[in-house]
N, C-alpha and C. Protein backbone atom coordinates (compact mmCIF):
# COMPACT_ATOMS: atom_id res chain seq x y z
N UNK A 1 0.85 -1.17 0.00
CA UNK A 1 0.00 0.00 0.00
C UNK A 1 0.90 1.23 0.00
N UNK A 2 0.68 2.27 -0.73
CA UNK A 2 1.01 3.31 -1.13
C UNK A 2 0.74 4.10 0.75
N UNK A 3 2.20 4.70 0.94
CA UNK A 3 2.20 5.14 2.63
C UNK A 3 1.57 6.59 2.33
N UNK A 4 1.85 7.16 1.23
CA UNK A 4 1.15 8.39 0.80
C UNK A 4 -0.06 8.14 1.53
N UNK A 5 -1.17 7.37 1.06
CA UNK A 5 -2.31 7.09 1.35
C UNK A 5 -2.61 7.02 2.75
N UNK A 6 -1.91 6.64 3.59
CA UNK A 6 -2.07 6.43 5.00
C UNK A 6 -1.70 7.58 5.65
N UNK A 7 -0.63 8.14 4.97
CA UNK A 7 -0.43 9.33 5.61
C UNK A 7 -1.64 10.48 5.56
N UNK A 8 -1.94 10.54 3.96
CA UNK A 8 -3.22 11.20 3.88
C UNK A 8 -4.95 10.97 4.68
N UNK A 9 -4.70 10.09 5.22
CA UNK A 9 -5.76 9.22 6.01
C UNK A 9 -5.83 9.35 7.35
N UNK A 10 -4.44 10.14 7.92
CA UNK A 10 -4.16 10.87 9.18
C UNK A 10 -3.58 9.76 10.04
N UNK A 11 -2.90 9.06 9.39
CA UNK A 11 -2.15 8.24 10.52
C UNK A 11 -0.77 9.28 10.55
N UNK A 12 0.03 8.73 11.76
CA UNK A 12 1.62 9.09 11.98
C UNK A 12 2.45 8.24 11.61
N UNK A 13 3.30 9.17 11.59
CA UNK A 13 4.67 7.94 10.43
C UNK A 13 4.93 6.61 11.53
N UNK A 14 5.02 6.84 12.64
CA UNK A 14 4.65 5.46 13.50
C UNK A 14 4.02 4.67 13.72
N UNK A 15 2.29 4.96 13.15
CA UNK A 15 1.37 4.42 12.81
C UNK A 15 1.44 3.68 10.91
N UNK A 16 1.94 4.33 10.41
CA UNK A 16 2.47 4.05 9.19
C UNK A 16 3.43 2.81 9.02
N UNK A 17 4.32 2.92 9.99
CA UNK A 17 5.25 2.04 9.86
C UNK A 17 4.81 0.55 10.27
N UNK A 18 4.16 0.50 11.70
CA UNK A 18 3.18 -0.24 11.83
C UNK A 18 2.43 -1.29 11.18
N UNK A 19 1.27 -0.69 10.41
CA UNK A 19 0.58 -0.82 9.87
C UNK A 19 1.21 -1.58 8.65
N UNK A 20 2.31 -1.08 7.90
CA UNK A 20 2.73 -1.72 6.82
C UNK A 20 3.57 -2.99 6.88
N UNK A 21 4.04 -3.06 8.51
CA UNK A 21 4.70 -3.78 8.60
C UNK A 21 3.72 -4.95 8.41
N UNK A 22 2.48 -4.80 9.77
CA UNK A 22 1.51 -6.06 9.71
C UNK A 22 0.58 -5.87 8.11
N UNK A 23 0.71 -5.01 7.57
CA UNK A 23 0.29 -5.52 5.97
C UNK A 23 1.23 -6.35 5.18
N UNK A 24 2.32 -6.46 5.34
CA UNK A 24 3.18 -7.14 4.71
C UNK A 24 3.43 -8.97 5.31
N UNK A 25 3.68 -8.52 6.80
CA UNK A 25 3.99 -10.08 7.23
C UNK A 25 3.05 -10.20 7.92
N UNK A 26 1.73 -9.96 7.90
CA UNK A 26 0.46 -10.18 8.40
C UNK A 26 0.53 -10.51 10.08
N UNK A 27 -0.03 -10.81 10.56
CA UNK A 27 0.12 -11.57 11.72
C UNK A 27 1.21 -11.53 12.53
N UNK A 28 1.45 -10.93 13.79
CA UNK A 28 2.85 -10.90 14.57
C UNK A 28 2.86 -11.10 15.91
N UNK A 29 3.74 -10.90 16.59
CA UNK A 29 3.65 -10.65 18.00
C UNK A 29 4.38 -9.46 17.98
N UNK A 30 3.99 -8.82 19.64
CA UNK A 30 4.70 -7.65 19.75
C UNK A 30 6.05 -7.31 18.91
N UNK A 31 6.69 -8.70 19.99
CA UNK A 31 8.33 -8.64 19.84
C UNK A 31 8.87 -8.23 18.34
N UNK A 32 7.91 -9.20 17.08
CA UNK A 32 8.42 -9.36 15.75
C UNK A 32 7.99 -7.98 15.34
N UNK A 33 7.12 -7.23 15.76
CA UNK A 33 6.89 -5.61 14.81
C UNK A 33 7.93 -4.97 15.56
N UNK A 34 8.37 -5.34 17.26
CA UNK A 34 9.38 -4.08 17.23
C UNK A 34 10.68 -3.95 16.41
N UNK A 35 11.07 -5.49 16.41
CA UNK A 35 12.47 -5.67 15.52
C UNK A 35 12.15 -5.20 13.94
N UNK A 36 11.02 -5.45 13.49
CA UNK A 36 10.30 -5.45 12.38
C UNK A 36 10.87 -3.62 12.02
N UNK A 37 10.31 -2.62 12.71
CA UNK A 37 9.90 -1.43 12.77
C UNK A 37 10.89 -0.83 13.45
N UNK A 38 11.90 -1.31 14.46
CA UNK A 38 12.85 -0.47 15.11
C UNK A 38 12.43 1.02 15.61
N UNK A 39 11.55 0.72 16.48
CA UNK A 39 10.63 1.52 16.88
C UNK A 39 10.55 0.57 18.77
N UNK A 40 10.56 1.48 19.42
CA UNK A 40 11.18 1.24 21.31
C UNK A 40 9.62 0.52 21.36
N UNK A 41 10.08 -0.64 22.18
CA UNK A 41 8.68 -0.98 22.77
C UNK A 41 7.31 -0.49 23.68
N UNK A 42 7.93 0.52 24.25
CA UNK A 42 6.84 1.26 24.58
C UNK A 42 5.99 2.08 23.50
N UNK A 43 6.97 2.45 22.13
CA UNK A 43 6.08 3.12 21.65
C UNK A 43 5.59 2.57 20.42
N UNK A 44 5.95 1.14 20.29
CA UNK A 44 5.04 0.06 19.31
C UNK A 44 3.71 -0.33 20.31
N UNK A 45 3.80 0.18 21.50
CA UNK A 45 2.54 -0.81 22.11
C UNK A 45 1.49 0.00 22.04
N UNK A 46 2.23 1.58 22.52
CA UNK A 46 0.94 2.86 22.09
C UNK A 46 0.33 3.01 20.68
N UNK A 47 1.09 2.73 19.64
CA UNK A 47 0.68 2.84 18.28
C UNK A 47 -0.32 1.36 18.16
N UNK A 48 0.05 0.44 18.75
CA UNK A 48 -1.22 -0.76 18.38
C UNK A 48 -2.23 -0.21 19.02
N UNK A 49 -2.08 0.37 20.44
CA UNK A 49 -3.65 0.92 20.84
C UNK A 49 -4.04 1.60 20.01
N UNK A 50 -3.19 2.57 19.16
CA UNK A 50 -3.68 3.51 18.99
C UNK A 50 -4.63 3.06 17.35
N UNK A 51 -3.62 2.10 16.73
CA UNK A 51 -4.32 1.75 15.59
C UNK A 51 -6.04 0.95 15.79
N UNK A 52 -5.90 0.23 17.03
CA UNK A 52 -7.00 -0.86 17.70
C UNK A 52 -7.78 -0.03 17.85
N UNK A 53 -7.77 1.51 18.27
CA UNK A 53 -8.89 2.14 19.10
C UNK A 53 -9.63 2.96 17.77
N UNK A 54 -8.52 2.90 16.37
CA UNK A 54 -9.39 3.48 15.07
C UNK A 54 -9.88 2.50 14.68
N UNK A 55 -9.81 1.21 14.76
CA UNK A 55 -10.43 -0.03 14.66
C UNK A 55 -9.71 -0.88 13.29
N UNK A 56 -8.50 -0.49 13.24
CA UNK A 56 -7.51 -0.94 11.80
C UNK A 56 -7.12 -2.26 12.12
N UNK A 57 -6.73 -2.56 13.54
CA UNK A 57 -5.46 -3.40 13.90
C UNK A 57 -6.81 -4.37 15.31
N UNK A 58 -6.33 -5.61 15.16
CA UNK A 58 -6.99 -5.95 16.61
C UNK A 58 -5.68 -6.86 16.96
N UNK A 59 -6.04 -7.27 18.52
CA UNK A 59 -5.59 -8.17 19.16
C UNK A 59 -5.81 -9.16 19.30
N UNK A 60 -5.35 -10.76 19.61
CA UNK A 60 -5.59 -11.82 19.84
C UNK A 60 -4.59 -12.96 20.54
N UNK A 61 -4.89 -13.96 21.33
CA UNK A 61 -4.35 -14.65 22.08
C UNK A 61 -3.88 -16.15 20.84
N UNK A 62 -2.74 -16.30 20.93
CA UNK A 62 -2.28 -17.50 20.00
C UNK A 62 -0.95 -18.56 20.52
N UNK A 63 -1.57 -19.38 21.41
CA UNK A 63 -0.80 -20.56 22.62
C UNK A 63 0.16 -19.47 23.36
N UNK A 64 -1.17 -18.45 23.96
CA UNK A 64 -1.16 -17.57 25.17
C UNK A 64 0.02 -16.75 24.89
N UNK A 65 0.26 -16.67 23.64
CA UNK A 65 0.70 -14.96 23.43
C UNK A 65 0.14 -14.36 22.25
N UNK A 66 0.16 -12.96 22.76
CA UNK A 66 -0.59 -11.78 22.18
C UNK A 66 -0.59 -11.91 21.03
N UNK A 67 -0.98 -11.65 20.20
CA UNK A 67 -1.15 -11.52 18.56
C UNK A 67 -1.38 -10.43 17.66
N UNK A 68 -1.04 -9.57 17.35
CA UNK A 68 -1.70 -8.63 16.39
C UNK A 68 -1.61 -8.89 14.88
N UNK A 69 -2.98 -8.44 13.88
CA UNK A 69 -3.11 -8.01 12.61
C UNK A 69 -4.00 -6.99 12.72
N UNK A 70 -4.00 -6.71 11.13
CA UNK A 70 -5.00 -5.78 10.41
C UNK A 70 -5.96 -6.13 10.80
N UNK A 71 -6.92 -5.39 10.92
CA UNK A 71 -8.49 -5.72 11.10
C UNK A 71 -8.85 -5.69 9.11
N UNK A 72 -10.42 -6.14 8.72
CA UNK A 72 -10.34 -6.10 7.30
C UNK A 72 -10.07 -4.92 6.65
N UNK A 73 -9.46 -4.92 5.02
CA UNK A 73 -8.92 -3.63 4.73
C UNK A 73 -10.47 -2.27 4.44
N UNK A 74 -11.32 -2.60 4.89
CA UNK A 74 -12.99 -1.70 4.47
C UNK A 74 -12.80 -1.35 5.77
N UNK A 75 -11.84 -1.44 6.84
CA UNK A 75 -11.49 -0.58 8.16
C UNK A 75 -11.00 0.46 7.93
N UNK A 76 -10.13 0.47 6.75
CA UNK A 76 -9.29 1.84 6.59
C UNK A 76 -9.98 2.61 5.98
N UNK A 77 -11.25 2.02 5.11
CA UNK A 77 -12.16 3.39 4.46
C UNK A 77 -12.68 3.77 4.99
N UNK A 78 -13.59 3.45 6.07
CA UNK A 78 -14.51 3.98 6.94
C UNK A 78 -14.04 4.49 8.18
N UNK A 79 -12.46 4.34 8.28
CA UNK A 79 -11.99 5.14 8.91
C UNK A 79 -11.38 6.45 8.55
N UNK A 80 -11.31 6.42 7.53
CA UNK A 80 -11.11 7.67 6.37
C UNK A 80 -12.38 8.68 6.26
N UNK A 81 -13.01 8.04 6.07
CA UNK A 81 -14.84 8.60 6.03
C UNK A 81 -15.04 9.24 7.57
């Protein structure tokens, strides 16, 4: 996905980075987006809230650790809207 677009959509380049990461290798745990993104763990954990609370990104439990992806991509239009 074109980051233009996301940027224009009002995310932050931390939210950006994010986001493309779990668009690319779908599915992660914390640990793999921070190495992923080189971005401090405290502030990969605020950007998943922050993506979860626009409703882009959710959470999930997978043999009791955390999980994040994309929520479906008709999240990012209607979060645009």
């Amino acid at each position: 996905m074109d980051k233009e677009v996301l940027k224009q959509a009002g995310l932050t380049e931390g939210e950006i980075h994010v986001y493309d990461f779990l668009l690319h290798e779908g599915e992660s745990t914390a640990g793999e987006i921070i190495k992923g993104v080189d971005l401090k763990r405290g502030t990969v954990y605020n950007i998943l809230r922050s993506l979860a609370a626009k409703g882009l990104t959710e959470q999930f439990e997978k043999n009791k650790v955390s999980h994040f992806r994309l929520d479906h991509p008709s999240k990012l239009k209607e979060y645009v809207q």
